[in-house]
N, C-alpha and C. Protein backbone atom coordinates (compact mmCIF):
# COMPACT_ATOMS: atom_id res chain seq x y z
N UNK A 1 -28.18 12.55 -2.89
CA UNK A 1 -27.91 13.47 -1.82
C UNK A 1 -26.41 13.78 -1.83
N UNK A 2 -26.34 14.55 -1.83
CA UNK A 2 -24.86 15.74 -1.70
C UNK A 2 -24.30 15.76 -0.04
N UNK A 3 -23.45 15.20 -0.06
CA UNK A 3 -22.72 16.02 1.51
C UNK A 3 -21.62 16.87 1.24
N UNK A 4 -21.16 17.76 1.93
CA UNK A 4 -19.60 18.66 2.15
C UNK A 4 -19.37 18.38 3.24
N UNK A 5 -17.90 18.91 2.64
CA UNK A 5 -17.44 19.32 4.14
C UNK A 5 -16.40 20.01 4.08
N UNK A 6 -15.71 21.15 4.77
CA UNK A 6 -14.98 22.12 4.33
C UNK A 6 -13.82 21.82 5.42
N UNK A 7 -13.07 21.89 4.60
CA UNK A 7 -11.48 21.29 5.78
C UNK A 7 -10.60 22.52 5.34
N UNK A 8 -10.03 23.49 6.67
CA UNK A 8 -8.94 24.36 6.84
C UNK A 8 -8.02 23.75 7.11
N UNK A 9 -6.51 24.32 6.14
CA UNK A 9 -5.56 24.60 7.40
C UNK A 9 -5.46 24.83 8.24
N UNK A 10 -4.51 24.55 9.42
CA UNK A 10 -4.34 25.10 10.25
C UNK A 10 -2.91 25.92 10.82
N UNK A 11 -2.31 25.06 10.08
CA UNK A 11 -0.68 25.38 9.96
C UNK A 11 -0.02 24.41 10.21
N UNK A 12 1.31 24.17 9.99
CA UNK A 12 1.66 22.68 10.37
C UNK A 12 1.08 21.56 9.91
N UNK A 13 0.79 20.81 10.27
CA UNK A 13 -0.26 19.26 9.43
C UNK A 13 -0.99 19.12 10.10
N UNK A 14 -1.96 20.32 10.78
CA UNK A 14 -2.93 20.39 11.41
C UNK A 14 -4.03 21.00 10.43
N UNK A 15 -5.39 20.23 10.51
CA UNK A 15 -6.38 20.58 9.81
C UNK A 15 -8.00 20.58 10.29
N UNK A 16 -8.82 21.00 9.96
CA UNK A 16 -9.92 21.27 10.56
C UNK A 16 -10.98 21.17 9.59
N UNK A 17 -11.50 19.89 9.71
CA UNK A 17 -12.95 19.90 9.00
C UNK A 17 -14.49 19.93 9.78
N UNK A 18 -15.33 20.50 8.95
CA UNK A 18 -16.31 21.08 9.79
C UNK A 18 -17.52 19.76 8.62
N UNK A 19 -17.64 18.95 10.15
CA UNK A 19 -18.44 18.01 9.41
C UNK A 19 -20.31 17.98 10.04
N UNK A 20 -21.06 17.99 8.99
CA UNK A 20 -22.41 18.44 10.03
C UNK A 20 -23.04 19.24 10.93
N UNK A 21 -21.56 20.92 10.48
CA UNK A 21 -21.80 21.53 12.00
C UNK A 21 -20.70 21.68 13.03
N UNK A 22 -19.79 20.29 12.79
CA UNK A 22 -19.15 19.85 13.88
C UNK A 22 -17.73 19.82 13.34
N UNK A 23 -17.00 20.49 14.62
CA UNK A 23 -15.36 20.10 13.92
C UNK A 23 -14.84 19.13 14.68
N UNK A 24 -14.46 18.64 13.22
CA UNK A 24 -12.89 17.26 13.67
C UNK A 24 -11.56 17.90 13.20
N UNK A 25 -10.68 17.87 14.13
CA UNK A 25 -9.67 18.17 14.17
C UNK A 25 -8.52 16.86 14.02
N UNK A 26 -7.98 17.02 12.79
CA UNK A 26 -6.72 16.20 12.52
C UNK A 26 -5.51 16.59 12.31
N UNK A 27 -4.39 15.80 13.02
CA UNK A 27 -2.74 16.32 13.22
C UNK A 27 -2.48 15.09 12.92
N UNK A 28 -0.99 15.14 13.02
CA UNK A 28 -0.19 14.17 13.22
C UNK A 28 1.08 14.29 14.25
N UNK A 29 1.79 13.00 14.66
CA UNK A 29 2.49 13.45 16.24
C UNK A 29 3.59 14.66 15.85
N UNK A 30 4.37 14.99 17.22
CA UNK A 30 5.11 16.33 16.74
C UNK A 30 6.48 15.95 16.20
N UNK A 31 6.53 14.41 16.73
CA UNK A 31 7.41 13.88 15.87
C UNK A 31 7.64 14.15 14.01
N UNK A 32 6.74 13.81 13.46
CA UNK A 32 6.51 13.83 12.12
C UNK A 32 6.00 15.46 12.21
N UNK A 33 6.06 16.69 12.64
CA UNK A 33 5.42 17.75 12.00
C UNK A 33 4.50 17.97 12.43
N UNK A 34 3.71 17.46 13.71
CA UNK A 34 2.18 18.30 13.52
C UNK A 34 2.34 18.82 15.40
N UNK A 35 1.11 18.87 15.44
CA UNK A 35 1.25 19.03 16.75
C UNK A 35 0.32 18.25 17.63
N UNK A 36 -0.22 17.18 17.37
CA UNK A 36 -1.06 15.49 17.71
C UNK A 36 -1.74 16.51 18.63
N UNK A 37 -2.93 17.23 17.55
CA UNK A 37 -3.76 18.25 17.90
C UNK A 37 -5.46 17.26 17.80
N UNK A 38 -5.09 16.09 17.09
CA UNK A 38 -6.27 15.31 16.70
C UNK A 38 -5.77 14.06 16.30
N UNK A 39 -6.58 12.99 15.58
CA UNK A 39 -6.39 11.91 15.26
C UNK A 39 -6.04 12.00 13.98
N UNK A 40 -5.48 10.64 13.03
CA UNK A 40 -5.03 11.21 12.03
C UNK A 40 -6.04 10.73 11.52
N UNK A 41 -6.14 10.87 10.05
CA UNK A 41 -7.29 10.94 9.04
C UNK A 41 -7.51 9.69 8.82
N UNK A 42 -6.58 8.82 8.65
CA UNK A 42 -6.88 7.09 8.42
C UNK A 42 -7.72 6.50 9.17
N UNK A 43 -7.06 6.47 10.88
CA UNK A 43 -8.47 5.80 11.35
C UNK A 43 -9.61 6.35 11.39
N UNK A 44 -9.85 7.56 11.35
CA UNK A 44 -11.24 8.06 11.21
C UNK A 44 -12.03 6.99 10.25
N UNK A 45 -11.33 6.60 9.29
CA UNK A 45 -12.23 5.70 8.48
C UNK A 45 -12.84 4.33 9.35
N UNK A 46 -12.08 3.98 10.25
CA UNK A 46 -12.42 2.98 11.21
C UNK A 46 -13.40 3.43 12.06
N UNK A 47 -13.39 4.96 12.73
CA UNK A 47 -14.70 5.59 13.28
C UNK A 47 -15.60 5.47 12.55
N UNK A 48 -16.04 5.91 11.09
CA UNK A 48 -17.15 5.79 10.48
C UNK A 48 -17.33 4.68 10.04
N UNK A 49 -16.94 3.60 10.09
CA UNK A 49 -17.54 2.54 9.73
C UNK A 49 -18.17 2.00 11.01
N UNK A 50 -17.22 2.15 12.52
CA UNK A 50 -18.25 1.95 13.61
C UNK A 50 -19.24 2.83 13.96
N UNK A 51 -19.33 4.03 13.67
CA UNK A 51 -20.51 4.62 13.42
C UNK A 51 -21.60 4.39 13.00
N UNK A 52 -21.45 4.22 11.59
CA UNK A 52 -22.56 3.68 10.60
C UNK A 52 -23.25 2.78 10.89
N UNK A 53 -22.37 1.41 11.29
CA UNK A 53 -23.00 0.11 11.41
C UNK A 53 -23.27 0.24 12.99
N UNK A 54 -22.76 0.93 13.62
CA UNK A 54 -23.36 0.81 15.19
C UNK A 54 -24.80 1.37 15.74
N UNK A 55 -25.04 2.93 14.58
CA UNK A 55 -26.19 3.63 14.45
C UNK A 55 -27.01 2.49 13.61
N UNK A 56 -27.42 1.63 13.03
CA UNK A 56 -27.55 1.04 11.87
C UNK A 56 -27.98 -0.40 13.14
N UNK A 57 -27.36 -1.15 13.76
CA UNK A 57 -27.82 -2.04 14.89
C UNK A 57 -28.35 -1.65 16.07
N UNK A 58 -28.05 -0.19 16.20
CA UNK A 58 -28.93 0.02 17.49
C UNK A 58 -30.59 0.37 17.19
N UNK A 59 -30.68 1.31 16.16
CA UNK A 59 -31.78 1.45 15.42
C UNK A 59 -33.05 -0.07 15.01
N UNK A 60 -31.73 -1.19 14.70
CA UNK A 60 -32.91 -2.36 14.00
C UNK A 60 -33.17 -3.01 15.26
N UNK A 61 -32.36 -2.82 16.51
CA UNK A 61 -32.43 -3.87 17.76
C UNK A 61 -33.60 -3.19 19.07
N UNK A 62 -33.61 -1.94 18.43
CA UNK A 62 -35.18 -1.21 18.84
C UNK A 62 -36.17 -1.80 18.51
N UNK A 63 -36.23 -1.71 17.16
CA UNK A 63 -37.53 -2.03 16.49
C UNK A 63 -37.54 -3.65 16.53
N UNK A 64 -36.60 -4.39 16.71
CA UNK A 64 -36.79 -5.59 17.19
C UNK A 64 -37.28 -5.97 18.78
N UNK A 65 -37.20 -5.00 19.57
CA UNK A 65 -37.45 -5.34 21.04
C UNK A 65 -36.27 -5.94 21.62
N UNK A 66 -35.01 -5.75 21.32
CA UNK A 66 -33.68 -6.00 21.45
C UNK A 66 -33.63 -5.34 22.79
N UNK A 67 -33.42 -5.66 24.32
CA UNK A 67 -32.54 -4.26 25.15
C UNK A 67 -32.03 -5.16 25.53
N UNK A 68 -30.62 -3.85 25.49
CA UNK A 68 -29.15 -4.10 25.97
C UNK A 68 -28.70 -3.34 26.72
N UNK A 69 -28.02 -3.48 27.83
CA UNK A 69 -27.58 -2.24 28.69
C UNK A 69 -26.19 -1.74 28.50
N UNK A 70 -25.58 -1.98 27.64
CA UNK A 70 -24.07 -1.79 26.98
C UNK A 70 -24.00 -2.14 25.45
N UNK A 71 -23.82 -0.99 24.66
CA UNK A 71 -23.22 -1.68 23.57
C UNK A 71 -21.62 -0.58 23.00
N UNK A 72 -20.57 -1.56 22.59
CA UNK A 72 -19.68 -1.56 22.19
C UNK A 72 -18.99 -1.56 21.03
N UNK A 73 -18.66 -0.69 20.33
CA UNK A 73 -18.04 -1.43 19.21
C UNK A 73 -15.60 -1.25 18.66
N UNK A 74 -15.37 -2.04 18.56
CA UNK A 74 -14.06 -2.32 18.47
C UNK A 74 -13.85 -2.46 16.58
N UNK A 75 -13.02 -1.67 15.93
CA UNK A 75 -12.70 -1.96 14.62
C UNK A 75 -11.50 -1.76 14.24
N UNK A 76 -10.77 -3.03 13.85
CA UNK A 76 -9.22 -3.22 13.73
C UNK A 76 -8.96 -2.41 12.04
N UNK A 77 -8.25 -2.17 11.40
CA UNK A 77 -8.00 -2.16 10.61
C UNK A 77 -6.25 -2.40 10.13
N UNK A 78 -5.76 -3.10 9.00
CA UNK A 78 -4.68 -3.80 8.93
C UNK A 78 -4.25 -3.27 7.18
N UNK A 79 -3.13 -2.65 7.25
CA UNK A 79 -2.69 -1.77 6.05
C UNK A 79 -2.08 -2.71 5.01
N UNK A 80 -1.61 -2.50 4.27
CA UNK A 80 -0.54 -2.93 3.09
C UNK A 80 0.89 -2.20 3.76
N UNK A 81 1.84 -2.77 3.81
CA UNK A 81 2.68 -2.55 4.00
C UNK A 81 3.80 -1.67 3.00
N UNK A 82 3.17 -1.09 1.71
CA UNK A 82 4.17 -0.35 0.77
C UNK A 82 2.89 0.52 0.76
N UNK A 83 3.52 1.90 0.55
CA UNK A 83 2.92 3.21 0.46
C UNK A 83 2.01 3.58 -0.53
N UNK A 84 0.94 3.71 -0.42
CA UNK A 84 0.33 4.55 0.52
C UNK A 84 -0.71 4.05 1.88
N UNK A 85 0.07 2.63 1.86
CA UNK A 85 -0.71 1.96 2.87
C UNK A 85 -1.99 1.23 2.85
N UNK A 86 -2.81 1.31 2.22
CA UNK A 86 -4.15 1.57 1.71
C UNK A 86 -4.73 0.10 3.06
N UNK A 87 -6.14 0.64 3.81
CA UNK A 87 -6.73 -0.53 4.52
C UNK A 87 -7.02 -1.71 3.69
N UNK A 88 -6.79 -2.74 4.21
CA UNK A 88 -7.25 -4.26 2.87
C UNK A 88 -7.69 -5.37 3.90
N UNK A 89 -8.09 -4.66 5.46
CA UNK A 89 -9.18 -5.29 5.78
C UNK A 89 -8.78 -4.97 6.85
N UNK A 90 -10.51 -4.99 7.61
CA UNK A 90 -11.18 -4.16 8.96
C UNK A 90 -12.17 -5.39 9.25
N UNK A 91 -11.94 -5.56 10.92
CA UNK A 91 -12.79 -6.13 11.65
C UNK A 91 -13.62 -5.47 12.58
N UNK A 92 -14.64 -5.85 12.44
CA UNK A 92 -14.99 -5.32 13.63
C UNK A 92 -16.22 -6.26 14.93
N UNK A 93 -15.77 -5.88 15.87
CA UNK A 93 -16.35 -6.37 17.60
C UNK A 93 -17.35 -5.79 17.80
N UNK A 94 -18.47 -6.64 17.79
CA UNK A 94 -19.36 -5.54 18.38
C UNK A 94 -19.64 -6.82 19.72
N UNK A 95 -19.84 -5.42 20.91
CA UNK A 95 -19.84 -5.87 22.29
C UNK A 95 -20.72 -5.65 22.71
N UNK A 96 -22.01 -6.51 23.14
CA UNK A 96 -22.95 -6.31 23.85
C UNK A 96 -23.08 -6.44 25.44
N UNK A 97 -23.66 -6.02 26.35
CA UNK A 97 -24.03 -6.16 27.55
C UNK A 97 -25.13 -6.35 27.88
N UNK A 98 -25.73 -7.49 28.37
CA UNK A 98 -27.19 -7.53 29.10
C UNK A 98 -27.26 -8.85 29.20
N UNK A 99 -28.66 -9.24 29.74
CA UNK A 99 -29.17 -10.54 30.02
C UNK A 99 -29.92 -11.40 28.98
N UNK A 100 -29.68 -12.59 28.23
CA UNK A 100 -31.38 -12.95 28.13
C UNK A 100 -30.79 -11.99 26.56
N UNK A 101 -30.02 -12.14 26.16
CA UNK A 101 -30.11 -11.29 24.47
C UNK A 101 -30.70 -12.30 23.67
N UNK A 102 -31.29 -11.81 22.50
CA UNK A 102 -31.73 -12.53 21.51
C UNK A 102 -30.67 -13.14 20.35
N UNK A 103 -29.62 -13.34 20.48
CA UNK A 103 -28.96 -14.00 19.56
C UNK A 103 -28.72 -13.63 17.83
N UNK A 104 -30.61 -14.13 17.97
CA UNK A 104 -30.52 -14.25 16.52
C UNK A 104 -30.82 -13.13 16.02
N UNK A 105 -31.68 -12.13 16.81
CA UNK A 105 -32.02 -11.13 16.32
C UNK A 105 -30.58 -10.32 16.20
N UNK A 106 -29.70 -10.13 17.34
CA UNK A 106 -28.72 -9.43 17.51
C UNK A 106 -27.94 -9.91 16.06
N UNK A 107 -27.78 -11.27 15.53
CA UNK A 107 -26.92 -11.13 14.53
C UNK A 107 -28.18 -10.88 13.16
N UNK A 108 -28.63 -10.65 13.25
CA UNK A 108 -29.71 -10.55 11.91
C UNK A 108 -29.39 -8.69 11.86
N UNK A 109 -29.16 -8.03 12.88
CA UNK A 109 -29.71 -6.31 12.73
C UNK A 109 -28.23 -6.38 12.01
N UNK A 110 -26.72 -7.42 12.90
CA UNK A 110 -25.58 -6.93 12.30
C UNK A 110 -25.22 -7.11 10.41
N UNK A 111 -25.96 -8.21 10.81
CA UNK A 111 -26.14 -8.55 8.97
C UNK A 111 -26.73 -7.76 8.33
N UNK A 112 -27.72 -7.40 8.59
CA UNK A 112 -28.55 -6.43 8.10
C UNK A 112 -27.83 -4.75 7.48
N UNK A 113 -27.45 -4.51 8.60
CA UNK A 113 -26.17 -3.19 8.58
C UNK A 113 -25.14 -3.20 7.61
N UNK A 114 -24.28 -4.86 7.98
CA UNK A 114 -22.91 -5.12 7.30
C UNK A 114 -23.53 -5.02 5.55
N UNK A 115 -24.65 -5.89 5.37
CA UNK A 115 -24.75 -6.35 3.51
C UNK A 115 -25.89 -5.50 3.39
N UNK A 116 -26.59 -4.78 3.65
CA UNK A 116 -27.42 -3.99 3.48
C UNK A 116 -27.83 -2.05 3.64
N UNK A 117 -27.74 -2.11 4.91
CA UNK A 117 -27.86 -0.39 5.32
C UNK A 117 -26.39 0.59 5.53
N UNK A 118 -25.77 -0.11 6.15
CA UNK A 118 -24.22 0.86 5.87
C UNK A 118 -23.83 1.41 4.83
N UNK A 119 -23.94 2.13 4.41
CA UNK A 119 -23.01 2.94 3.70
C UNK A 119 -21.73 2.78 3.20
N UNK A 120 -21.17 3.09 4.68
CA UNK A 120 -19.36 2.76 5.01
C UNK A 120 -18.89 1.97 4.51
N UNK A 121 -19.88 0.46 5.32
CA UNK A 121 -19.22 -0.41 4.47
C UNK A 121 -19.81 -0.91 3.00
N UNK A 122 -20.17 -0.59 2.37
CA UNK A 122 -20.47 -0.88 0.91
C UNK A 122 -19.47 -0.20 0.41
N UNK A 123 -19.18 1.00 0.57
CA UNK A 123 -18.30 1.81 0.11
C UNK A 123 -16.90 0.96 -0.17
N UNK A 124 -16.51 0.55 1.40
CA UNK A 124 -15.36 -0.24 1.65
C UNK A 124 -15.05 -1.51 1.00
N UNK A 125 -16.69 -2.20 1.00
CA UNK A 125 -16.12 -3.47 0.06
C UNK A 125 -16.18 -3.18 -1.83
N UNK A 126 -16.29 -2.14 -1.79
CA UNK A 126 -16.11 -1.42 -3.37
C UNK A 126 -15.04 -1.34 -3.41
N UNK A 127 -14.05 -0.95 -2.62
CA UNK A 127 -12.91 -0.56 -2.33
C UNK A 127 -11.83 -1.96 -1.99
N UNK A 128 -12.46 -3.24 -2.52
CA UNK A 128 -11.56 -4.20 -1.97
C UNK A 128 -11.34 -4.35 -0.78
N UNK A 129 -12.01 -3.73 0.19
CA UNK A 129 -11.32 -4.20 1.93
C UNK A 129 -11.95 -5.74 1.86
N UNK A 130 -11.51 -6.18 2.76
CA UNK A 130 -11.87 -7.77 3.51
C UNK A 130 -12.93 -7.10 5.08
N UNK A 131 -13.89 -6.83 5.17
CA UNK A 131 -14.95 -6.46 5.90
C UNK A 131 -14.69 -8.03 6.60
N UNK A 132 -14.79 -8.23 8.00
CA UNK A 132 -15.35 -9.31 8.85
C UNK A 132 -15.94 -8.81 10.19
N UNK A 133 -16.62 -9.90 10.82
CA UNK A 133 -16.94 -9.38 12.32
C UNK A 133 -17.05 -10.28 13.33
N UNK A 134 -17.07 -9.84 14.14
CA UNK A 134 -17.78 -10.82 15.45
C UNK A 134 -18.69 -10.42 16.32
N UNK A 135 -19.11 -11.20 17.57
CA UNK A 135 -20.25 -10.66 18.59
C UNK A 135 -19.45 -11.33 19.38
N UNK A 136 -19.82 -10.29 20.77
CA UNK A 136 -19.30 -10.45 22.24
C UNK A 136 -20.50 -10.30 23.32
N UNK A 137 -21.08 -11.08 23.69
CA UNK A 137 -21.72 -10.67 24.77
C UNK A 137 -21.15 -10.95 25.80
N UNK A 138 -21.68 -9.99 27.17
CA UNK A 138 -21.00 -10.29 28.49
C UNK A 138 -22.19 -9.89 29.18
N UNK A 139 -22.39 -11.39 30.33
CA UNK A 139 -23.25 -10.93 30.95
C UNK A 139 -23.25 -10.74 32.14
């Protein structure tokens, strides 16, 4: 399967990609040149990896009989310090809310996601990142 996605200028270090239909808009602050019209392009990679794996646990915690009345997700990511920065490892929180959770199921859908159905992150640990996680429930 093939995806696109078509990214304009905009002028300045403002840019516009039309992803699924949908535009994301990325700048940078006006400090550096842009006009912090959007987020910059790096963490987006931290959005789609909580994306992936969040669509990816809510989906298996259905079909498990999982309910939760909150779910959360938090993903750090931590650079190299010489240019071009590159991520070399992302955590991520996932935060549940409810009563009475299943534990095991809840970490079986995240496992499941992390070494199996994600995308993102397969991609990422191709890529050398250090992938880790945790669970938070609050009840």
């Amino acid at each position: 399967m093939r995806h696109t996605v078509n990214t304009s200028w905009k002028g300045e270090m403002k840019f516009d990609a039309i992803v699924n239909g949908h535009h994301v808009v990325m700048d940078i602050p006006a400090d550096k040149g842009g006009e912090d019209a959007g987020p910059r392009p790096k963490p987006l990679m931290l959005a789609a990896l909580a994306g992936c794996t969040g669509m990816d646990v809510v989906s298996l915690l259905k079909k498990m009989r999982v309910d939760f009345e909150e779910f959360n997700l938090i993903v750090d990511g931590d650079t190299q310090d010489e240019h071009p920065n590159p991520f070399v490892k992302m955590h991520v929180i996932y935060e549940f809310r409810g009563k009475d959770l299943d534990m095991d199921k809840i970490n079986k859908a995240i496992t499941l996601s992390m070494e199996r159905y994600c995308g993102v992150s397969h991609v990422y640990r191709k890529a050398m990142i250090d992938l880790t996680y945790e669970v938070r429930v609050i009840e």
